[in-house]
C-alpha atoms as a PDB file:
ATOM      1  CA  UNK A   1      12.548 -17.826  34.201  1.00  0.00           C
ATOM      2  CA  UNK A   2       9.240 -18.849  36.348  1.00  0.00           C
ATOM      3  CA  UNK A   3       6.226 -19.428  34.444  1.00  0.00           C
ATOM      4  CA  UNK A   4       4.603 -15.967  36.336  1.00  0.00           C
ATOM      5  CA  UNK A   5       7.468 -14.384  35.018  1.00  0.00           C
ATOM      6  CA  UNK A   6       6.703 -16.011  31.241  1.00  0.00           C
ATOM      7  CA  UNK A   7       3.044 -14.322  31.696  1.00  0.00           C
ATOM      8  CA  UNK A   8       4.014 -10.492  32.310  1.00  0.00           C
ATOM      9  CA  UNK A   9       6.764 -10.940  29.626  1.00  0.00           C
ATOM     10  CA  UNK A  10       4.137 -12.226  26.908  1.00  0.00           C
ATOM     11  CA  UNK A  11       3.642 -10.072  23.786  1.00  0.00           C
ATOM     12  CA  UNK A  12       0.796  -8.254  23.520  1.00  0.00           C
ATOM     13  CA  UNK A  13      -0.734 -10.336  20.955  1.00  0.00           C
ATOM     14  CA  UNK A  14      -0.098 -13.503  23.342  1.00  0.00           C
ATOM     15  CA  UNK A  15      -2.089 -11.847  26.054  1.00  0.00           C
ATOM     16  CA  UNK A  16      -5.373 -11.403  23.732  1.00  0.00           C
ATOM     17  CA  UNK A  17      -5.190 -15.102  22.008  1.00  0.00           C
ATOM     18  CA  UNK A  18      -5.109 -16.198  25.658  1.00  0.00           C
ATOM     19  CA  UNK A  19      -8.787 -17.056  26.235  1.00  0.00           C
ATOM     20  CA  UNK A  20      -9.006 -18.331  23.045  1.00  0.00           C
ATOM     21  CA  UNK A  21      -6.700 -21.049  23.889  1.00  0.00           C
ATOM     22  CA  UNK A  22      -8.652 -21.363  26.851  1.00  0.00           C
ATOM     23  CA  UNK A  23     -11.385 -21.759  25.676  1.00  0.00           C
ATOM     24  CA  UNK A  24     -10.024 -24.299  23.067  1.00  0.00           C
ATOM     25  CA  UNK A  25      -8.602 -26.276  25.576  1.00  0.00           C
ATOM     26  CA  UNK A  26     -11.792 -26.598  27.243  1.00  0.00           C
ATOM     27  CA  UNK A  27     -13.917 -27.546  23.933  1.00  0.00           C
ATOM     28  CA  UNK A  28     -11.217 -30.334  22.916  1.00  0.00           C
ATOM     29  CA  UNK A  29     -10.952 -31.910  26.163  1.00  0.00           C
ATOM     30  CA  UNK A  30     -14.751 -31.384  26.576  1.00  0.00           C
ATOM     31  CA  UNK A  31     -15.143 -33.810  23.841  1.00  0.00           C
ATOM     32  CA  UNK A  32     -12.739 -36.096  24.787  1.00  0.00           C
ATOM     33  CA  UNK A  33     -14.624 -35.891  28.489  1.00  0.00           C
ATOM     34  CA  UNK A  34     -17.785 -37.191  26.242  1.00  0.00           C
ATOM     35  CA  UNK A  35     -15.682 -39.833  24.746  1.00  0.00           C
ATOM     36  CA  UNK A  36     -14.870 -41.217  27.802  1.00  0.00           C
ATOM     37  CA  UNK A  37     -18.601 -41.249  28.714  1.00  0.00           C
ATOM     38  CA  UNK A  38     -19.273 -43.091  25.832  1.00  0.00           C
ATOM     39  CA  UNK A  39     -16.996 -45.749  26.284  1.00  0.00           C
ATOM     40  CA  UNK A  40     -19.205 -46.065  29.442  1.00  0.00           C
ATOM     41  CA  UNK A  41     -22.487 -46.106  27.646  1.00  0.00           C
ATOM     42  CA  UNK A  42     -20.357 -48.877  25.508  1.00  0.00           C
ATOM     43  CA  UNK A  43     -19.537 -50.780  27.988  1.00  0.00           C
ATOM     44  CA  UNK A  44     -23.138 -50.797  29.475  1.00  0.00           C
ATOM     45  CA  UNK A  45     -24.577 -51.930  25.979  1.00  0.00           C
ATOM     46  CA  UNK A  46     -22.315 -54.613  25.871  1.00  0.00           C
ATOM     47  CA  UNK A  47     -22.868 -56.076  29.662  1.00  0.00           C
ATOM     48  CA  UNK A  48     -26.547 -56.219  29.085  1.00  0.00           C
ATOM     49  CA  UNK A  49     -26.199 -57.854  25.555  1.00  0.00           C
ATOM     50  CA  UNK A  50     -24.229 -60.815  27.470  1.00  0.00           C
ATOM     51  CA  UNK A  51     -26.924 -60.893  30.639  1.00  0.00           C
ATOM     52  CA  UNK A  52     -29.552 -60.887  27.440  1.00  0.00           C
ATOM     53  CA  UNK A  53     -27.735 -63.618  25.470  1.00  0.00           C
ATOM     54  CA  UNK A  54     -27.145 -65.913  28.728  1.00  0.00           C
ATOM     55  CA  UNK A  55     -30.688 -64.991  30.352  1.00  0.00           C
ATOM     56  CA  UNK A  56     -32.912 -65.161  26.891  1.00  0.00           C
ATOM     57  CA  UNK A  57     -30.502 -67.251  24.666  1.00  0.00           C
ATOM     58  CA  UNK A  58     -30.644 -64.069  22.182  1.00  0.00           C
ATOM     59  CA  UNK A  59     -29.231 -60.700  21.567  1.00  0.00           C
ATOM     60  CA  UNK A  60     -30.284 -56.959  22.325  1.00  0.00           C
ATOM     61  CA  UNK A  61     -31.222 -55.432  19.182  1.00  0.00           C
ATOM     62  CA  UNK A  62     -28.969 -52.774  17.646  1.00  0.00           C
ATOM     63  CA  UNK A  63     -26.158 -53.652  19.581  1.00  0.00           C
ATOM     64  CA  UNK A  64     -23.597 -54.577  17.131  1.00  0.00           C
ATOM     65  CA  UNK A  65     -24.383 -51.221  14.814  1.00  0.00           C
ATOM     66  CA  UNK A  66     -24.637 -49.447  17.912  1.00  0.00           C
ATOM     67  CA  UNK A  67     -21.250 -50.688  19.019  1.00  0.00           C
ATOM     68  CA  UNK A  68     -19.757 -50.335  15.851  1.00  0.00           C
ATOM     69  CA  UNK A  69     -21.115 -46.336  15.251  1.00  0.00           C
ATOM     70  CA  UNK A  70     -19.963 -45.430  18.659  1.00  0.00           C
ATOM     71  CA  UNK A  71     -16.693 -47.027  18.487  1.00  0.00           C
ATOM     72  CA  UNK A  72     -16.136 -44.398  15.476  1.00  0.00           C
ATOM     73  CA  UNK A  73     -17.685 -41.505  17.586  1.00  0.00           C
ATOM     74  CA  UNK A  74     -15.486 -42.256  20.395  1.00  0.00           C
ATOM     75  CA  UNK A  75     -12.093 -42.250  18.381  1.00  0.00           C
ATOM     76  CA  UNK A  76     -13.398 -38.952  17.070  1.00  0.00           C
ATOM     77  CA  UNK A  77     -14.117 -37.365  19.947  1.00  0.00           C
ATOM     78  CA  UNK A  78     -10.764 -38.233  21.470  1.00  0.00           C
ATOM     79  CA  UNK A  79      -8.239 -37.444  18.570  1.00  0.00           C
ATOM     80  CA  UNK A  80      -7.990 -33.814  19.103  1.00  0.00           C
ATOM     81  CA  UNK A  81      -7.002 -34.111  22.762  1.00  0.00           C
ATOM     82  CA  UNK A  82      -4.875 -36.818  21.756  1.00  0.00           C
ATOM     83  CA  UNK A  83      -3.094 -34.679  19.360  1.00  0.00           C
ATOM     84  CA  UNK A  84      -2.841 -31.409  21.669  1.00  0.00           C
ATOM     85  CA  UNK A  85      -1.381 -33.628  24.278  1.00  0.00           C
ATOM     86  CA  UNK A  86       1.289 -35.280  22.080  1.00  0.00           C
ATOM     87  CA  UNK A  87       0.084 -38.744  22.691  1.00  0.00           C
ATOM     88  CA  UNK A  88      -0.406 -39.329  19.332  1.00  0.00           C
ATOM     89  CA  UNK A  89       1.913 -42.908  18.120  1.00  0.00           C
ATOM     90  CA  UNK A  90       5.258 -41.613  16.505  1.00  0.00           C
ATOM     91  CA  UNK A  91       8.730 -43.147  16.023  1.00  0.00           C
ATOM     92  CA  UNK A  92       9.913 -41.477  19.715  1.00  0.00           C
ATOM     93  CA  UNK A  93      12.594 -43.390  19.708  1.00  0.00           C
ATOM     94  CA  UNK A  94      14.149 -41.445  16.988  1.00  0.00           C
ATOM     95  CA  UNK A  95      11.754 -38.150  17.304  1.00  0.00           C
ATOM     96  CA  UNK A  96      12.764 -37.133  20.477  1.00  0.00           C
ATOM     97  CA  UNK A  97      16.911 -37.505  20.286  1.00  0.00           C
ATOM     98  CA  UNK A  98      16.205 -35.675  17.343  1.00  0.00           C
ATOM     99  CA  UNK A  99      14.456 -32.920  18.426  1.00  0.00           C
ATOM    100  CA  UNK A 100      16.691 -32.247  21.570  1.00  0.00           C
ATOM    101  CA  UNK A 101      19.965 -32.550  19.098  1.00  0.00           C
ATOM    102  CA  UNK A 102      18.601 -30.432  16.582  1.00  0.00           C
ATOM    103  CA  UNK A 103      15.740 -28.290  17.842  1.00  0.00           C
ATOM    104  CA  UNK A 104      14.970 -26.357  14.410  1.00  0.00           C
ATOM    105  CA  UNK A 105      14.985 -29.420  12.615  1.00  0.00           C
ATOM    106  CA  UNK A 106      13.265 -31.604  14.866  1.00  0.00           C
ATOM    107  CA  UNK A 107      10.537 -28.612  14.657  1.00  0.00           C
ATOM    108  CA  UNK A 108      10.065 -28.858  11.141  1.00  0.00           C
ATOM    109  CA  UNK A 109      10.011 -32.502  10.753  1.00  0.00           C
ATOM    110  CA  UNK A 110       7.268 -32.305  13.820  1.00  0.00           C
ATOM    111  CA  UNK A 111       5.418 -29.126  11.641  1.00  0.00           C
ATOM    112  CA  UNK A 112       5.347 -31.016   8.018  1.00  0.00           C
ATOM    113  CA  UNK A 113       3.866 -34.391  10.460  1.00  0.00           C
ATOM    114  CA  UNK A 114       1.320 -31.889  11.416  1.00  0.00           C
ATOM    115  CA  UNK A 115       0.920 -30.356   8.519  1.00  0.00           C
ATOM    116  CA  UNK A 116      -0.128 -34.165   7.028  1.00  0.00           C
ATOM    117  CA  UNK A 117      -2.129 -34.863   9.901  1.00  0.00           C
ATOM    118  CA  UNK A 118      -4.085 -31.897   8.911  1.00  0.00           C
ATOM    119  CA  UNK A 119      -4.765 -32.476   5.573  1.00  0.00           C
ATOM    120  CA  UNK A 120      -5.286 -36.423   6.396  1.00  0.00           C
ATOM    121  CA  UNK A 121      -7.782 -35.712   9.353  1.00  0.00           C
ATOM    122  CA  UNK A 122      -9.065 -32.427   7.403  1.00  0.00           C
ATOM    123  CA  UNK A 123      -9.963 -35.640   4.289  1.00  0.00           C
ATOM    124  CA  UNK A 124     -12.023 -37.449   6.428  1.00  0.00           C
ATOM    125  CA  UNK A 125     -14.050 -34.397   7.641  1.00  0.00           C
ATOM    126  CA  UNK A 126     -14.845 -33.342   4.393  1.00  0.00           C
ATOM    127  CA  UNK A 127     -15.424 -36.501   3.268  1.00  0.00           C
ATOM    128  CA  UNK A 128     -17.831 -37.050   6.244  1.00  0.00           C
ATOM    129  CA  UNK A 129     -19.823 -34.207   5.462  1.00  0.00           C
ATOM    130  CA  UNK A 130     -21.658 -36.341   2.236  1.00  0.00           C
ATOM    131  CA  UNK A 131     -22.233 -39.237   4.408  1.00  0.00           C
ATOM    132  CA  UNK A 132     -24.064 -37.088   7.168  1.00  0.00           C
ATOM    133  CA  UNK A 133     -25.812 -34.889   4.317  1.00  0.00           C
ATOM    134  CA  UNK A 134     -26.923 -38.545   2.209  1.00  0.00           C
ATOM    135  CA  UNK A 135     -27.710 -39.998   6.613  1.00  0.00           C
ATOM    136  CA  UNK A 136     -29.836 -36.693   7.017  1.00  0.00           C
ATOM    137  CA  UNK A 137     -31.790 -36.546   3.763  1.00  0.00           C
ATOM    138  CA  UNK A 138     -32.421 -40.539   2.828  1.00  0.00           C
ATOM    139  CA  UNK A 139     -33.524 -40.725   7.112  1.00  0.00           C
ATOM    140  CA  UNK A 140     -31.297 -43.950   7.692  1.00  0.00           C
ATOM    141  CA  UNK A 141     -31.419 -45.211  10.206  1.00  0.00           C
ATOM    142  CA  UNK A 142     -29.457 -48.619  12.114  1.00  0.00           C
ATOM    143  CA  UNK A 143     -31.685 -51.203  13.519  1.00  0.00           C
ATOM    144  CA  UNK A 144     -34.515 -53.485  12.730  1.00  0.00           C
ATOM    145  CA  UNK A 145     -38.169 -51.481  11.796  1.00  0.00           C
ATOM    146  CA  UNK A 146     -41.141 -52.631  14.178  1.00  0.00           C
ATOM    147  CA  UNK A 147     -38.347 -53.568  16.571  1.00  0.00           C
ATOM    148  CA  UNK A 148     -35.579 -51.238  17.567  1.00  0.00           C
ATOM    149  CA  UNK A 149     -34.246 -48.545  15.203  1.00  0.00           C
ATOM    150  CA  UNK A 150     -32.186 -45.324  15.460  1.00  0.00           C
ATOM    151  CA  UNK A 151     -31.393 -42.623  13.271  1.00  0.00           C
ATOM    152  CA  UNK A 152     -27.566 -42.256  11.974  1.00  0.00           C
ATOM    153  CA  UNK A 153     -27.255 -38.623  11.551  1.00  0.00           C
ATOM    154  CA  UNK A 154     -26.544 -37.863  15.222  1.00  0.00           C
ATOM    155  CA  UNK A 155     -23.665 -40.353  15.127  1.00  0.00           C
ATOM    156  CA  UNK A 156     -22.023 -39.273  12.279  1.00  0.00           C
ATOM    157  CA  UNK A 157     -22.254 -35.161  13.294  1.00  0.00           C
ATOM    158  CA  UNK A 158     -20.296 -35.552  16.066  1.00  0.00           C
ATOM    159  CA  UNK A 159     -18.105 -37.618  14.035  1.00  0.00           C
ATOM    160  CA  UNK A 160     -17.951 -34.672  12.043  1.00  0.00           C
ATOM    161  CA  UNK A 161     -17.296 -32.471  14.781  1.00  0.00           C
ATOM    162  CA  UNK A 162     -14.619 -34.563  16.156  1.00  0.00           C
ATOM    163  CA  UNK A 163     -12.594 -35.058  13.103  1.00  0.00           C
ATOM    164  CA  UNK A 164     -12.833 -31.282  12.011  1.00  0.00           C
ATOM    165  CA  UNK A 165     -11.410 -29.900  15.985  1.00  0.00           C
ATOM    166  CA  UNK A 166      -9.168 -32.867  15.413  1.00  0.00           C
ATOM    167  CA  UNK A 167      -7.686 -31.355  11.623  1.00  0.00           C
ATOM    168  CA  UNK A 168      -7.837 -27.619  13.338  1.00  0.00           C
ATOM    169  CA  UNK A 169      -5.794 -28.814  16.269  1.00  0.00           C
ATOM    170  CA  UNK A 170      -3.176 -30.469  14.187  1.00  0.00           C
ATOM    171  CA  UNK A 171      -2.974 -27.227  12.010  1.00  0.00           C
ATOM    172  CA  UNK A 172      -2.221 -24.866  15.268  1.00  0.00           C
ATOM    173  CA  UNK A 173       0.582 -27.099  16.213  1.00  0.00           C
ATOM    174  CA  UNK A 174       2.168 -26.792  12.814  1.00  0.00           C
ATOM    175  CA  UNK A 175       2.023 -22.986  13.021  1.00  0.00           C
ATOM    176  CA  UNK A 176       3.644 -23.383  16.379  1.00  0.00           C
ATOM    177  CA  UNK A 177       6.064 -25.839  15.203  1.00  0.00           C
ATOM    178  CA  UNK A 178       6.837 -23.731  12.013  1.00  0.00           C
ATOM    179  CA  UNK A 179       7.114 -20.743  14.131  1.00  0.00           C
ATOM    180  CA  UNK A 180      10.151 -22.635  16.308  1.00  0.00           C
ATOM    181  CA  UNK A 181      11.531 -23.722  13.074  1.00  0.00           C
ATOM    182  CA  UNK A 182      11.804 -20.757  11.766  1.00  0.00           C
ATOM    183  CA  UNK A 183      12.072 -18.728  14.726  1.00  0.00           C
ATOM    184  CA  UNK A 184      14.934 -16.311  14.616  1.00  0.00           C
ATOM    185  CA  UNK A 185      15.739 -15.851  18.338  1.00  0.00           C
ATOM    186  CA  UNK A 186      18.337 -17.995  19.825  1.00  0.00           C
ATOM    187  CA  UNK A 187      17.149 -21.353  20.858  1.00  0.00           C
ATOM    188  CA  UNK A 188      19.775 -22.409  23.602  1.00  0.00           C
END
């Protein structure tokens, strides 16, 4: 069966949840897109801290909270696409024999691993959102005052954001992989 062929037979309810996966597509790898940039800005912070350090004999200020916050940020922003993509680090040296000997199985073992990468990811989201509330109320801030400082809020939202699209993503694939699990149409 061709994929074109896969799209007319679609059900009718896979035909209207299509631009929503779209569109989900898009926002997940969107952030991972400003992860990447990120790593860039990164990268940039740390070059000029070494042309500071060997020009001046002293370091940028903010640079190692900087680095530090958007290390976090970036892992954040990536995870989702990282999950959606199935590059997350698993035992696939016994998952995927597995899976293609026993495809029900392997779909619920792959359903209850999303189901705790959920509730794991889904933790430190909701656990994030007192940090950014306590970041956003007390105004703290990283840095030195009269010299260099920046607020933390900003940095831990997106944090936020990234580990929350990161729980939601895990949850659709274990809907999809409890679906195949317990699928009743022939699975040959």
């Amino acid at each position: 069966m061709t994929t074109e062929s896969k799209k007319t037979d679609a059900p009718g309810l896979g035909r209207l949840l299509e631009p929503a996966g779209k569109f989900w597509a898009l926002l997940v790898d969107g952030l991972a897109a400003a992860g990447s940039l990120l790593i860039l800005v990164l990268m940039m912070i740390i070059c000029a801290d070494i042309l500071a350090r060997n020009a001046v004999g002293a370091s940028l200020p903010l640079v190692s909270e900087l680095g530090a916050l958007l290390l976090v940020m970036i892992v954040a922003l990536q995870l989702a696409t990282t999950v959606r993509t199935g590059r997350l680090a698993r035992t696939d040296i016994f998952y995927s024999g597995f899976r293609r000997s026993f495809p029900r199985a392997g779909a619920l073992l792959s359903g209850l691993f999303n189901l705790t990468g959920t509730a794991v990811i889904g933790g430190i989201a909701w656990s994030s959102i007192r940090i950014l509330e306590k970041d956003w109320i007390s105004g703290e801030y990283i840095g030195v005052t009269g010299i260099a400082t920046f607020p933390t809020w900003p940095f831990r939202m997106l944090i936020l954001l990234g580990m929350t699209i990161a729980a939601i993503q895990f949850f659709i694939l274990a809907i999809r992989d409890f679906g195949l699990a317990f699928s009743t149409k022939d699975r040959t």
